[in-house]
N, C-alpha and C. Protein backbone atom coordinates (compact mmCIF):
# COMPACT_ATOMS: atom_id res chain seq x y z
N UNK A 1 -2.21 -18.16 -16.92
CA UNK A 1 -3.09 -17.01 -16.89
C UNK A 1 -2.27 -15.75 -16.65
N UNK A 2 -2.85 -14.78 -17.62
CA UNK A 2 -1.64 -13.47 -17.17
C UNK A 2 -2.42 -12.50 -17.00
N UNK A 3 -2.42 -11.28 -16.53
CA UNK A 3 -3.37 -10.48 -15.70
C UNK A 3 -2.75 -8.97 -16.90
N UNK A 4 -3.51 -8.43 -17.29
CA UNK A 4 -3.13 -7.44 -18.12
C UNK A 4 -3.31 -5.89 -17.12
N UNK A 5 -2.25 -5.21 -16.40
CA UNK A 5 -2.89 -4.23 -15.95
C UNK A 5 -3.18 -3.11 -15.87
N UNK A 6 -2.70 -2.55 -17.34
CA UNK A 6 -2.94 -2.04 -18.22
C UNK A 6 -4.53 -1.71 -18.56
N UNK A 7 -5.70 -2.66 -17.94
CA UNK A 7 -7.16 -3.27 -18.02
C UNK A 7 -7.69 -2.64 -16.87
N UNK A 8 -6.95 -2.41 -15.76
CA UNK A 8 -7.42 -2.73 -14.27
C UNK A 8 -7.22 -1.19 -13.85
N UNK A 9 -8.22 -1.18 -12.78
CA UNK A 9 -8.44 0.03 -12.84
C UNK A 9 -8.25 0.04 -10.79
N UNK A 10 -8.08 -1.03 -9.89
CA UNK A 10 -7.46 -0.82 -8.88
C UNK A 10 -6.66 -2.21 -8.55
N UNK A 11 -5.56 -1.86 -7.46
CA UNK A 11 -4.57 -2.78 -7.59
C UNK A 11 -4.16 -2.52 -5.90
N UNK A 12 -4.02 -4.28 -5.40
CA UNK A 12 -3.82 -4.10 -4.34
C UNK A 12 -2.31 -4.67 -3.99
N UNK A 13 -1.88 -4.15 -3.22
CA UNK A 13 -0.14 -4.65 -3.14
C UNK A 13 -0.67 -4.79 -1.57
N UNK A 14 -0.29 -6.47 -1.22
CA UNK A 14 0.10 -6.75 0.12
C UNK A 14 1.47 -7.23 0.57
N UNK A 15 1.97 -7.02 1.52
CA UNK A 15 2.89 -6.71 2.34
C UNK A 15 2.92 -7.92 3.63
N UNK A 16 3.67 -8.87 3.55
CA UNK A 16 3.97 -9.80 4.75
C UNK A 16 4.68 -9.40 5.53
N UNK A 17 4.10 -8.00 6.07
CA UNK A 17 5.14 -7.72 7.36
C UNK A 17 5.15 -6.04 7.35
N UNK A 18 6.12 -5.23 8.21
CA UNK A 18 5.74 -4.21 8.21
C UNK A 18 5.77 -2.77 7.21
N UNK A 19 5.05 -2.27 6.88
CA UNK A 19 4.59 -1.92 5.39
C UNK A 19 5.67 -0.91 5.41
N UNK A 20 5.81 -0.13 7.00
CA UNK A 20 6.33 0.85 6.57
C UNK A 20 8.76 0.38 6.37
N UNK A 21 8.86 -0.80 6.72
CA UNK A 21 10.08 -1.44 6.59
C UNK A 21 9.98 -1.74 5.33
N UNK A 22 8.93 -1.83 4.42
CA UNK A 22 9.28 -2.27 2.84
C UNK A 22 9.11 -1.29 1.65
N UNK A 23 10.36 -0.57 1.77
CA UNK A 23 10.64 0.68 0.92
C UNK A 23 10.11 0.21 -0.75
N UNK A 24 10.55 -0.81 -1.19
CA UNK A 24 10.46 -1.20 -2.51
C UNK A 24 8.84 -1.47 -2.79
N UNK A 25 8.00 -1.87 -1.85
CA UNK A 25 6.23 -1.76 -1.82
C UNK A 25 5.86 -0.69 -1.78
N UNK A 26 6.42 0.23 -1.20
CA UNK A 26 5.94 1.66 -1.27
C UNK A 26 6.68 2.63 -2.50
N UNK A 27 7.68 1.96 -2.75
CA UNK A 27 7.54 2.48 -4.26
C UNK A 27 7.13 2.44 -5.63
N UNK A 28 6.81 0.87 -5.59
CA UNK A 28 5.97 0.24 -6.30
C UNK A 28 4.34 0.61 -6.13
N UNK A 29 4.05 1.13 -5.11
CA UNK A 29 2.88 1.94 -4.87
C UNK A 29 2.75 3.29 -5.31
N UNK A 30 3.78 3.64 -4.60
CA UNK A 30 4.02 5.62 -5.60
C UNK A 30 3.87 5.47 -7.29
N UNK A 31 4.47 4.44 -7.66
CA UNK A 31 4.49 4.39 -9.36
C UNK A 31 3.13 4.02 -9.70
N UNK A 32 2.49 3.27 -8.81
CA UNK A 32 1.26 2.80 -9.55
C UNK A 32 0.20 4.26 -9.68
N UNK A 33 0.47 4.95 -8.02
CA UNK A 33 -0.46 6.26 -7.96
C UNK A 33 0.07 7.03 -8.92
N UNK A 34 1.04 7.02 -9.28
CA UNK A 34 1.34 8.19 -9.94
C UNK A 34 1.37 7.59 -11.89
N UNK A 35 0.56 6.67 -12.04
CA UNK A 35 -0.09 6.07 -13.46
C UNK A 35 -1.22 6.26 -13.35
N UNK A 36 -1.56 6.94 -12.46
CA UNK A 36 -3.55 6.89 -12.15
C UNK A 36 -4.22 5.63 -11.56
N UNK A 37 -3.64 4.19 -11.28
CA UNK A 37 -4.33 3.48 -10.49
C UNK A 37 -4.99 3.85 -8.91
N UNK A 38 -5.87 3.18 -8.28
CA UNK A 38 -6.65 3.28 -7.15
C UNK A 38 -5.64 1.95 -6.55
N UNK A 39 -5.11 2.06 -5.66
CA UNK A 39 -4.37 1.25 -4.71
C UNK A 39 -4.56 0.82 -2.97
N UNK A 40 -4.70 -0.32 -2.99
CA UNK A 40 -4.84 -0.36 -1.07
C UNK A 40 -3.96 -1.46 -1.05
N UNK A 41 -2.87 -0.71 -0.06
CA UNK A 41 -2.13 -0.97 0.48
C UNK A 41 -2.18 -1.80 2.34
N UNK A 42 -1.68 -2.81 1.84
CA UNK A 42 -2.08 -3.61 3.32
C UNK A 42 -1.13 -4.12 3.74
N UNK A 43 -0.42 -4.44 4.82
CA UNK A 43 0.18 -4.83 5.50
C UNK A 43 0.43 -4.61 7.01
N UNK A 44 1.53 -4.38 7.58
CA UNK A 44 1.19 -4.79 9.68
C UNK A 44 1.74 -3.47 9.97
N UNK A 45 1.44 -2.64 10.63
CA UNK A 45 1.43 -1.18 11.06
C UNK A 45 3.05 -1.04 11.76
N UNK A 46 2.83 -0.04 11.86
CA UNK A 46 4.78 -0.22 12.60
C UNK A 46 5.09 1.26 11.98
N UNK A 47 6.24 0.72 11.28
CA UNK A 47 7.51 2.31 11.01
C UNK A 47 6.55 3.14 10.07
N UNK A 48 6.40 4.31 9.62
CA UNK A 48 6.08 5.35 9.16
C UNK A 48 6.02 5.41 7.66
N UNK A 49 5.24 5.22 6.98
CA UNK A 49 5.45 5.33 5.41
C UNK A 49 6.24 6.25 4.71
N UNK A 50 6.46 6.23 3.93
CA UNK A 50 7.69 6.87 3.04
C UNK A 50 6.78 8.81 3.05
N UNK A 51 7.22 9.88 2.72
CA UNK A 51 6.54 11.00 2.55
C UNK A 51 5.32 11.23 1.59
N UNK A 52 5.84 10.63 0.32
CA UNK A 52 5.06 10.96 -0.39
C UNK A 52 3.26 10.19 -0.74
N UNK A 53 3.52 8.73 0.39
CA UNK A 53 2.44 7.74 0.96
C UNK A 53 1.79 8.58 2.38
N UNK A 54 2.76 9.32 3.06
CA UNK A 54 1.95 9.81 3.85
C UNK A 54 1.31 11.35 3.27
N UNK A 55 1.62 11.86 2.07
CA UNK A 55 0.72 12.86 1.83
C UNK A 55 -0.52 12.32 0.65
N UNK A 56 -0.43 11.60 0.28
CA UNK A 56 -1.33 11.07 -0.55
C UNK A 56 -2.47 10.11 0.51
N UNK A 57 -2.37 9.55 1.29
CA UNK A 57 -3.40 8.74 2.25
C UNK A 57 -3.82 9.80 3.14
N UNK A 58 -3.42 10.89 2.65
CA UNK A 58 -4.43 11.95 3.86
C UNK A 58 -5.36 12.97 3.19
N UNK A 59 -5.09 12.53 1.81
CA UNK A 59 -6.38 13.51 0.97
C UNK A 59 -7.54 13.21 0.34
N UNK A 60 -8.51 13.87 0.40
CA UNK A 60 -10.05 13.69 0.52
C UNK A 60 -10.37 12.58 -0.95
N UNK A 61 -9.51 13.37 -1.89
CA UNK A 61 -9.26 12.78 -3.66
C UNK A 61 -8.52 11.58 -3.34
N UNK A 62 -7.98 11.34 -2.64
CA UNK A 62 -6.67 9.91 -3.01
C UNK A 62 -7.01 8.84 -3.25
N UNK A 63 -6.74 8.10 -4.08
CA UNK A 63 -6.49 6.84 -4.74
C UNK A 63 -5.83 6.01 -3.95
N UNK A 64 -5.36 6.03 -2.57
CA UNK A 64 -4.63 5.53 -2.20
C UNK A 64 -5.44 5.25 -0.71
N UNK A 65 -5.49 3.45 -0.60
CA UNK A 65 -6.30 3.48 0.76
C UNK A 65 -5.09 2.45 1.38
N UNK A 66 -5.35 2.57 2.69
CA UNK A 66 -3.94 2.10 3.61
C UNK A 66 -4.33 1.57 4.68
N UNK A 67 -3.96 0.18 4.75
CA UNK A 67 -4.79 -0.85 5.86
C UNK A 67 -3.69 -1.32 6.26
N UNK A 68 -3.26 -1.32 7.68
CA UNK A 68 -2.38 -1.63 8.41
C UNK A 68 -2.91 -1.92 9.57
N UNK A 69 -2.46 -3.08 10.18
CA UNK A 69 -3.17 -4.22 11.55
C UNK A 69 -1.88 -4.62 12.27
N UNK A 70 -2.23 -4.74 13.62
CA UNK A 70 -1.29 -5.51 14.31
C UNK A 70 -1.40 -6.89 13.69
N UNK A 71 -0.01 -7.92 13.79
CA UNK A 71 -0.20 -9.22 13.81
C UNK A 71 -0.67 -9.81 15.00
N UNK A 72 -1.54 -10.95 15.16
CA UNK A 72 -1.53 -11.75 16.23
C UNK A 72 -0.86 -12.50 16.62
N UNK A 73 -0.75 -11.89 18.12
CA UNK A 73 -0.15 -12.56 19.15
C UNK A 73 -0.69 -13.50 20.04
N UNK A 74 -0.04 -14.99 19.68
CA UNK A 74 -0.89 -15.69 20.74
C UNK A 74 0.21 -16.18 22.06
N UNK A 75 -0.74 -15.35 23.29
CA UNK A 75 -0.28 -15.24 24.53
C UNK A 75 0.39 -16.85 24.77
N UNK A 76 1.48 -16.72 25.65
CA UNK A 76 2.17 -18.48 26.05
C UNK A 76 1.46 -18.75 27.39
C-alpha cells in the first residue's frame, strides 16, 4: 500500500522523544508547511523548537498544530 501525498491535505509527523532534540522532524515539518500542508506535530516537550516552528505555531492562520506531553514516569 503506498500513500500518495500529493492527495492529502494534513500530515502528521510523530516524534519518539523530544521534538525539540529532532532537528531533521522539524525540518521535515518546515518543508511540509511551507508546500501548503496542515501539520501536527507530536512528540515529548523539552528543548525549544527550531525559529521558524516557533513563529508559525503562534499564529491565528497556522497550519501548524504542536502537541507536546511529558513521558510517563512510573514512580519506584
Amino acid at each position: 500500500m503506498s500513500i500518495n501525498i500529493q492527495n492529502s491535505h494534513h500530515v502528521v509527523v510523530i516524534v519518539l522523544g523530544d521534538v525539540g532534540r529532532s532537528p531533521r522532524m522539524q525540518y521535515h515539518t518546515s518543508s511540509l508547511l511551507q508546500n501548503k500542508y496542515r501539520v501536527t506535530l507530536i512528540g515529548y516537550d523539552g528543548e525549544d523548537l527550531i525559529p521558524f516552528l516557533q513563529a508559525k505555531g503562534g499564529t491565528t492562520e497556522s497550519k501548524l498544530n504542536v502537541i507536546r506531553f511529558t513521558p510517563y514516569s512510573n514512580p519506584s
